[in-house]
PDB file of N, CA and C in Angstrom:
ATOM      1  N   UNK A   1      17.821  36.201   0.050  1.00  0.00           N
ATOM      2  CA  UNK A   1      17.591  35.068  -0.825  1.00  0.00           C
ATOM      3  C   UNK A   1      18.041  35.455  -2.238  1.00  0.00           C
ATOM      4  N   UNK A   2      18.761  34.967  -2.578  1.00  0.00           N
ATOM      5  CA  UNK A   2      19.532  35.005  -3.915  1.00  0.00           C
ATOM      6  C   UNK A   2      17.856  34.366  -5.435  1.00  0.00           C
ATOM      7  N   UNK A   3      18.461  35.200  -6.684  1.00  0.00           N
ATOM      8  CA  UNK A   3      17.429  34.890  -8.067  1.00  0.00           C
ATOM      9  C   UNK A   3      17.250  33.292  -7.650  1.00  0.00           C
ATOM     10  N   UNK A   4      18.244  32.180  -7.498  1.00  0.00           N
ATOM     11  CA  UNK A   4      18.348  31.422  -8.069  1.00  0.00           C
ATOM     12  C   UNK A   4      17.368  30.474  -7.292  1.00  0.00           C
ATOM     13  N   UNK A   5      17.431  30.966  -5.766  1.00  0.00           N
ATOM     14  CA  UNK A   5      16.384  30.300  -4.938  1.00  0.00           C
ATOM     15  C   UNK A   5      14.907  31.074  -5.187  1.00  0.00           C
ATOM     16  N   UNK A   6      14.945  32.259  -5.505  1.00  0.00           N
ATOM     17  CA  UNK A   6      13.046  32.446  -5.432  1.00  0.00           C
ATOM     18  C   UNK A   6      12.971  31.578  -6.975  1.00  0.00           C
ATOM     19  N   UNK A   7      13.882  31.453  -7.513  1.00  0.00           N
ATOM     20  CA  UNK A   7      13.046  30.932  -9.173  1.00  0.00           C
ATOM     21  C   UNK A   7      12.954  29.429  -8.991  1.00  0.00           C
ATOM     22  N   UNK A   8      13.985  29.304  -8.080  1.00  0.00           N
ATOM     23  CA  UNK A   8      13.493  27.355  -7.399  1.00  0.00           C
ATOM     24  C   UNK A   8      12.220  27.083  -6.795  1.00  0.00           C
ATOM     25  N   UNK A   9      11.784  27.994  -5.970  1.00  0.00           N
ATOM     26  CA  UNK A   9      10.514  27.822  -5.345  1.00  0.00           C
ATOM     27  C   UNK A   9       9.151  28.347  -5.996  1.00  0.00           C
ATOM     28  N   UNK A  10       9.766  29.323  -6.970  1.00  0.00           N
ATOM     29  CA  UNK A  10       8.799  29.494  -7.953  1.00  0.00           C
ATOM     30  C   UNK A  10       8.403  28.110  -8.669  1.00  0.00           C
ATOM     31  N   UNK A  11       9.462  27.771  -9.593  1.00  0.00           N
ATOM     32  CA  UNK A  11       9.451  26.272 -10.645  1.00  0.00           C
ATOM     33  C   UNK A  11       8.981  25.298  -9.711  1.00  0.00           C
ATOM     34  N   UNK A  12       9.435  25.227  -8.048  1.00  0.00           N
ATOM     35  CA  UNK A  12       8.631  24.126  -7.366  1.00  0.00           C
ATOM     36  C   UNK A  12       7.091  24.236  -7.931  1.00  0.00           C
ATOM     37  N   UNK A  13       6.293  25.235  -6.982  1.00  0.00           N
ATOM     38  CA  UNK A  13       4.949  25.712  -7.420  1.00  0.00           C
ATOM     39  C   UNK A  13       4.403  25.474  -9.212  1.00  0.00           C
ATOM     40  N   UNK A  14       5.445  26.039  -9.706  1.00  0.00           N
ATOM     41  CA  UNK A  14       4.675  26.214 -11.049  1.00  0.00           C
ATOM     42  C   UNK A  14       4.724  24.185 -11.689  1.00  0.00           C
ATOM     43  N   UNK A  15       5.664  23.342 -11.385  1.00  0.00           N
ATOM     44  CA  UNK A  15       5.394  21.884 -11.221  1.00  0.00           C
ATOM     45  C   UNK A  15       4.323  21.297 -10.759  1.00  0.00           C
ATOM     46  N   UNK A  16       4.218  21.843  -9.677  1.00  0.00           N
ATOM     47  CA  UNK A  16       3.358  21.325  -8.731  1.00  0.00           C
ATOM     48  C   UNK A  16       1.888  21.868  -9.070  1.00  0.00           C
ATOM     49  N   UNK A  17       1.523  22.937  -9.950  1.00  0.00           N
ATOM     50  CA  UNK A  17       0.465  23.385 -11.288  1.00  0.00           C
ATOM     51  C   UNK A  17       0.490  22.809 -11.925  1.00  0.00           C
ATOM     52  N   UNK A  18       0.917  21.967 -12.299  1.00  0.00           N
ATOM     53  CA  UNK A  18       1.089  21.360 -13.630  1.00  0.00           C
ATOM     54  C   UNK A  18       1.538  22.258 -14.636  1.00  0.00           C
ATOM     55  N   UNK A  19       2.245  23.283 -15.003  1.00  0.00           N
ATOM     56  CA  UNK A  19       2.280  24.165 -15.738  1.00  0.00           C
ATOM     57  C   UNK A  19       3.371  23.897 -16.411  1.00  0.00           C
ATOM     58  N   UNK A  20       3.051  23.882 -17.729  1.00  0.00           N
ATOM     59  CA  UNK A  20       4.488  23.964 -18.330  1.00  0.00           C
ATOM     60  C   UNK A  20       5.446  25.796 -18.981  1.00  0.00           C
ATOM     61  N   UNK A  21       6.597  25.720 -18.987  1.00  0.00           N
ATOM     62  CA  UNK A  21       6.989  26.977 -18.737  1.00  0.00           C
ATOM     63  C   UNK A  21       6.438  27.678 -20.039  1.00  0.00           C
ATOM     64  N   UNK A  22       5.893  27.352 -20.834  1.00  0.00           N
ATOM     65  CA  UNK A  22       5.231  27.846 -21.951  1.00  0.00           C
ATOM     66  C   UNK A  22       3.960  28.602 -21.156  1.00  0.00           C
ATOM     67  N   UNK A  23       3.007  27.417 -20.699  1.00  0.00           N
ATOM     68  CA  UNK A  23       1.566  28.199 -19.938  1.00  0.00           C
ATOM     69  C   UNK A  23       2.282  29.703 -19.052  1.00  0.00           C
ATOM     70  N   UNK A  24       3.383  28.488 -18.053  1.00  0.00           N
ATOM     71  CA  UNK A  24       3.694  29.399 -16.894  1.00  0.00           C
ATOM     72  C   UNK A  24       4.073  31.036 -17.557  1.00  0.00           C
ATOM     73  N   UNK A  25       4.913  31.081 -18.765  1.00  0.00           N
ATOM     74  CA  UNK A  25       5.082  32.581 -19.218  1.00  0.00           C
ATOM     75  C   UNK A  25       3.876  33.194 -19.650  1.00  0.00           C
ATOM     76  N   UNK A  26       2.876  32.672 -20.476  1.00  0.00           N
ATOM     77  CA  UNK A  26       1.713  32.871 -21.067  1.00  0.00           C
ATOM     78  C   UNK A  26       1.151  33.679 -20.350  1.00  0.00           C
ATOM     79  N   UNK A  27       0.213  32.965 -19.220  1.00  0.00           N
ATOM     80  CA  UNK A  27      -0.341  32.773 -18.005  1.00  0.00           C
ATOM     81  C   UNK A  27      -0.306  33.408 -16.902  1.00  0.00           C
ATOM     82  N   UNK A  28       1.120  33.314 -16.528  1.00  0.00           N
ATOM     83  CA  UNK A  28       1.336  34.010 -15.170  1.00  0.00           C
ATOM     84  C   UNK A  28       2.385  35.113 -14.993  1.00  0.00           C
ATOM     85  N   UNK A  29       3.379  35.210 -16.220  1.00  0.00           N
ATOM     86  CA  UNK A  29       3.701  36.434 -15.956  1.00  0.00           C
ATOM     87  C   UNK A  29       4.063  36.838 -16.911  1.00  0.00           C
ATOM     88  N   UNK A  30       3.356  36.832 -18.432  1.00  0.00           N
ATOM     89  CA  UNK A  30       3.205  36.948 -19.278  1.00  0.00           C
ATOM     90  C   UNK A  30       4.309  37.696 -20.183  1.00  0.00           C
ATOM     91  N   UNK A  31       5.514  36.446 -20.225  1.00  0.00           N
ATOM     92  CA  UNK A  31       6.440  36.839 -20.958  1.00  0.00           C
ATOM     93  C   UNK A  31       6.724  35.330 -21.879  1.00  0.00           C
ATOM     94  N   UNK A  32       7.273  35.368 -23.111  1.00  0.00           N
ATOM     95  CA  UNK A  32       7.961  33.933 -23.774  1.00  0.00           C
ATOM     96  C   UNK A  32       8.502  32.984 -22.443  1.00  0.00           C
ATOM     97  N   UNK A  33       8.157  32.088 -23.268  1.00  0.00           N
ATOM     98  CA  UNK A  33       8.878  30.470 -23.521  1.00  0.00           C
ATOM     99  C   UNK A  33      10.453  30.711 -22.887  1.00  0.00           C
ATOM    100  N   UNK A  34      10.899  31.366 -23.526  1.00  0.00           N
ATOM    101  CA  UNK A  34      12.900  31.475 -23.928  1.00  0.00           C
ATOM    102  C   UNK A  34      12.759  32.288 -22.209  1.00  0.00           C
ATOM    103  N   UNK A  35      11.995  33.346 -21.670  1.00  0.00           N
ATOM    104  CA  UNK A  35      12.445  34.593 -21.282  1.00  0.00           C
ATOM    105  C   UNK A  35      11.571  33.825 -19.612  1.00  0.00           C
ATOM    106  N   UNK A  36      10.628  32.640 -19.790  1.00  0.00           N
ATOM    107  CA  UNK A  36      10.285  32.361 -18.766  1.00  0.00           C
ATOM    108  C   UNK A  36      11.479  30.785 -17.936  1.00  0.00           C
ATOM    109  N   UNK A  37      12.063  30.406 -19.119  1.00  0.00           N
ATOM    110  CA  UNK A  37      12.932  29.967 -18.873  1.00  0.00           C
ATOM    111  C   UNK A  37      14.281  29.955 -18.215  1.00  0.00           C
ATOM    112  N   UNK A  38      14.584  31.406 -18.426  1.00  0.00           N
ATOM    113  CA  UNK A  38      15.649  32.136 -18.016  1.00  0.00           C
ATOM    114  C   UNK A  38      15.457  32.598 -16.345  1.00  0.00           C
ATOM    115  N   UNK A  39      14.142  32.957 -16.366  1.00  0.00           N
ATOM    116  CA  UNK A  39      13.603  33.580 -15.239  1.00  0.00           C
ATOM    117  C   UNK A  39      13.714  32.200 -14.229  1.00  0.00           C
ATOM    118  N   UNK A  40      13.179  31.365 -14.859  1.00  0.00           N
ATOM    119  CA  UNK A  40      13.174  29.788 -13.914  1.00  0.00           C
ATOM    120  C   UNK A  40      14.345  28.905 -13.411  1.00  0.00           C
ATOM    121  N   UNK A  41      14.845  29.801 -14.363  1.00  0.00           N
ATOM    122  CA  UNK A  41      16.412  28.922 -14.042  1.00  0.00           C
ATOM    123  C   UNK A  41      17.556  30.118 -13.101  1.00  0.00           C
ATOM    124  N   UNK A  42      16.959  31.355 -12.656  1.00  0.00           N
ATOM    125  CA  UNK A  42      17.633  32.639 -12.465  1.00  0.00           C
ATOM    126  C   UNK A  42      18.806  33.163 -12.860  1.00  0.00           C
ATOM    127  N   UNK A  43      18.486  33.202 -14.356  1.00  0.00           N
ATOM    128  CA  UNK A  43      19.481  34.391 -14.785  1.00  0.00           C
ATOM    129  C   UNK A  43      18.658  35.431 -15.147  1.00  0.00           C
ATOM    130  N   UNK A  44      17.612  35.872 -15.185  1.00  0.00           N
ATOM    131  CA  UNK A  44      16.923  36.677 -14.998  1.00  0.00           C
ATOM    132  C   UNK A  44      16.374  36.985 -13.631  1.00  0.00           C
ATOM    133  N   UNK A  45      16.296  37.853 -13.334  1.00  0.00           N
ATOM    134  CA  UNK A  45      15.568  37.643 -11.590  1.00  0.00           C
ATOM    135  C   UNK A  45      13.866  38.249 -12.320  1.00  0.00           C
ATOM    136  N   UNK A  46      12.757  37.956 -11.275  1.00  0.00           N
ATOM    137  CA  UNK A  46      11.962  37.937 -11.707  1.00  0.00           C
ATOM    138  C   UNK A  46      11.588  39.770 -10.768  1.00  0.00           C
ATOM    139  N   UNK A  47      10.518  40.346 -11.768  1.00  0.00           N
ATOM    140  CA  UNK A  47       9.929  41.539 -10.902  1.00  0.00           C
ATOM    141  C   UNK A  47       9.082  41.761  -9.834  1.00  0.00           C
ATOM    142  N   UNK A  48       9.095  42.438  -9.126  1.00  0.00           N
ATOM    143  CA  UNK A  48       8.326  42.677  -7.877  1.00  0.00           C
ATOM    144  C   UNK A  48       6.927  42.264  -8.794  1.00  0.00           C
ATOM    145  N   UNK A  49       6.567  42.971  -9.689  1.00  0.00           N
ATOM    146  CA  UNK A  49       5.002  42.559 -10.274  1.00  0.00           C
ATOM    147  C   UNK A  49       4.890  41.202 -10.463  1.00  0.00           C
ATOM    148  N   UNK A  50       5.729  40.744 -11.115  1.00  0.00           N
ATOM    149  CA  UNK A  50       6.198  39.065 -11.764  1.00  0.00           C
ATOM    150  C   UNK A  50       5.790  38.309 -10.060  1.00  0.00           C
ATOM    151  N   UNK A  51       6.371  38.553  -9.167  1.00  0.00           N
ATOM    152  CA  UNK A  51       6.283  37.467  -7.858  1.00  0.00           C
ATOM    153  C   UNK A  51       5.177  38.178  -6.946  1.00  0.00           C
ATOM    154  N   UNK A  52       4.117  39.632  -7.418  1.00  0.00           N
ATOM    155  CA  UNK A  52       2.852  39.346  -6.992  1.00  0.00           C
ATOM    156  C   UNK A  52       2.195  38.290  -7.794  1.00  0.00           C
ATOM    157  N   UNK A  53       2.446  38.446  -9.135  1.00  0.00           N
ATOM    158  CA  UNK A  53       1.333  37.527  -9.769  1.00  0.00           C
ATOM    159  C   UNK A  53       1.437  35.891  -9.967  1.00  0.00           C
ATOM    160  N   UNK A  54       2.828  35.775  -9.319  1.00  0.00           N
ATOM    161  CA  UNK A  54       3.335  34.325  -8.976  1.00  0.00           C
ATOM    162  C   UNK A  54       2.638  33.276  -7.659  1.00  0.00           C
ATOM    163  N   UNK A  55       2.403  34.633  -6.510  1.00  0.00           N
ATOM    164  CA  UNK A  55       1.711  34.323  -5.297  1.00  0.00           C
ATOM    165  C   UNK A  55       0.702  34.674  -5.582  1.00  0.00           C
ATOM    166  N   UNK A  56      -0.189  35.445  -6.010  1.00  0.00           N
ATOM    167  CA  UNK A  56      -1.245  35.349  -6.318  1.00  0.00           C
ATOM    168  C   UNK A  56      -2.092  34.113  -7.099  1.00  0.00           C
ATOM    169  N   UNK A  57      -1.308  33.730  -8.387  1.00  0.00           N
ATOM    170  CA  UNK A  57      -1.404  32.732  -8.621  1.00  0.00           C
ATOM    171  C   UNK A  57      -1.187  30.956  -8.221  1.00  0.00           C
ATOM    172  N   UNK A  58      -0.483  30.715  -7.193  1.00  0.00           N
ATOM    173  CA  UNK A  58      -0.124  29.723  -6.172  1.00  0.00           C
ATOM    174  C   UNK A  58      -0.321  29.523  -4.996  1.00  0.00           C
ATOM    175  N   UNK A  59      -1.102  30.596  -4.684  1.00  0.00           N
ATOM    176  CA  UNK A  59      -1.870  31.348  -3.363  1.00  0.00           C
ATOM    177  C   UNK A  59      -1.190  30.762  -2.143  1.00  0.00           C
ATOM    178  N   UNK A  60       0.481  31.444  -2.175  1.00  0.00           N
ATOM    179  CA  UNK A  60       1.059  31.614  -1.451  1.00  0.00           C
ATOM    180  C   UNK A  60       1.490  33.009  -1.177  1.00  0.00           C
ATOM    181  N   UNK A  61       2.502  33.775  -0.151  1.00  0.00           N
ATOM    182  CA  UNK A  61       2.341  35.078   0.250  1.00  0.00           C
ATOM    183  C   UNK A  61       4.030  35.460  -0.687  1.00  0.00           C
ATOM    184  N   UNK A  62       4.122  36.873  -0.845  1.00  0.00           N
ATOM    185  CA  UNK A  62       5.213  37.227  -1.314  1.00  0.00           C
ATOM    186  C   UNK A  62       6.318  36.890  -0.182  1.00  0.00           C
ATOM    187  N   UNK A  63       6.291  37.141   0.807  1.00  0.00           N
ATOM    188  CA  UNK A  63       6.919  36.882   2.014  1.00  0.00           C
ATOM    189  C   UNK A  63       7.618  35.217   1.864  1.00  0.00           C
ATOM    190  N   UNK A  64       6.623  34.310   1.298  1.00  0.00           N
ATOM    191  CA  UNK A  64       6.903  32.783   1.359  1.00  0.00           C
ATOM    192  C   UNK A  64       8.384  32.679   0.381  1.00  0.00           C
ATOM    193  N   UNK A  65       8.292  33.750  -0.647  1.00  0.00           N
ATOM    194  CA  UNK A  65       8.362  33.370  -1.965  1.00  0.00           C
ATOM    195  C   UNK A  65      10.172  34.136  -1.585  1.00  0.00           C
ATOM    196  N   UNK A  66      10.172  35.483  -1.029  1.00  0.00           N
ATOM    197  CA  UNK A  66      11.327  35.857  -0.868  1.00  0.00           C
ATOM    198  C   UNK A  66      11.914  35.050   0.003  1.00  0.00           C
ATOM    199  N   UNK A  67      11.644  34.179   0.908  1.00  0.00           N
ATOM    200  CA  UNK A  67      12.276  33.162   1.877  1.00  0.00           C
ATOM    201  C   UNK A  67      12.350  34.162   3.563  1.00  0.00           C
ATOM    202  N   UNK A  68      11.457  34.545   3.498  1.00  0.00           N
ATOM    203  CA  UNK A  68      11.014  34.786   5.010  1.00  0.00           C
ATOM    204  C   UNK A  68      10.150  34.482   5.656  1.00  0.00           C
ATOM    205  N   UNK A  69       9.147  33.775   5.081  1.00  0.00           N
ATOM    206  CA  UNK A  69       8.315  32.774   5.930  1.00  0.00           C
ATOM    207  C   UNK A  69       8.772  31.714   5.292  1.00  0.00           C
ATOM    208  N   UNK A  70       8.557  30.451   6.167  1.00  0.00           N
ATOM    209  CA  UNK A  70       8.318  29.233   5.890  1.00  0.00           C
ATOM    210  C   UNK A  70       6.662  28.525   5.672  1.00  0.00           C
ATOM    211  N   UNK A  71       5.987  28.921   5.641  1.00  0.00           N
ATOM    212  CA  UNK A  71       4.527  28.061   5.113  1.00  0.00           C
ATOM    213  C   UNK A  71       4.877  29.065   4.045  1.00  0.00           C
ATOM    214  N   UNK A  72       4.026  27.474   3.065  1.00  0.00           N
ATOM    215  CA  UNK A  72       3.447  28.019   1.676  1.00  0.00           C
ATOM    216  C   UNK A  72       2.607  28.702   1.614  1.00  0.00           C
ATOM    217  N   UNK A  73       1.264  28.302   2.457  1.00  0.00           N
ATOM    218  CA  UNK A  73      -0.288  28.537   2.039  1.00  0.00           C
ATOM    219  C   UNK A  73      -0.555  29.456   2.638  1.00  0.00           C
ATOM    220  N   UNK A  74      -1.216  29.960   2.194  1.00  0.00           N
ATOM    221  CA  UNK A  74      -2.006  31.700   2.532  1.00  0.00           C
ATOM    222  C   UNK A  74      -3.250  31.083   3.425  1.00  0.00           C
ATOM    223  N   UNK A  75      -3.260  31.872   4.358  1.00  0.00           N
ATOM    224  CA  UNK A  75      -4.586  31.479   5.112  1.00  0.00           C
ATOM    225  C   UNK A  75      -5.815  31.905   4.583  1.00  0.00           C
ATOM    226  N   UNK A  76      -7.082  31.346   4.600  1.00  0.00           N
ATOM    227  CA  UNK A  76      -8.365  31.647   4.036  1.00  0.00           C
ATOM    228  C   UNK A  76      -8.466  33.315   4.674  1.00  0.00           C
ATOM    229  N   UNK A  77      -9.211  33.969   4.195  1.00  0.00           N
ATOM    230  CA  UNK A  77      -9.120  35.027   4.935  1.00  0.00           C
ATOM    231  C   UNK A  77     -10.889  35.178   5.092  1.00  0.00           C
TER     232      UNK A  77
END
């Protein structure tokens, strides 16, 4: 899976939060406005830490997020 698709399915999720990319850098992977933008749009690719705290936060699995599963949702455990 290429930057440009995990940062699509990221920005899906982080929409679907209501988050705007201001919160979303703040918030969830705590970088700027300019630098969460970049990341969302993939010219930045995001870090292994960056897309735990992406699924953690959207409580979907890293697995969902690299495009090897298909469900979003994390099962209750």
């Amino acid at each position: 899976m290429t930057n440009k698709e995990i940062a699509a399915k990221i920005n899906t999720l982080r929409k679907e939060a209501n988050l705007t990319q201001v919160n979303f850098g703040k918030e969830v992977i705590h970088v700027s406005q300019a630098t969460a933008s970049k990341k969302l749009n993939g010219q930045i690719p995001f870090s292994v830490e960056e897309i735990f705290e992406c699924a953690e936060r959207f409580n979907v699995s890293t697995e969902y997020l690299y495009g090897r599963e298909k469900e979003k949702t994390l099962e209750p455990v």
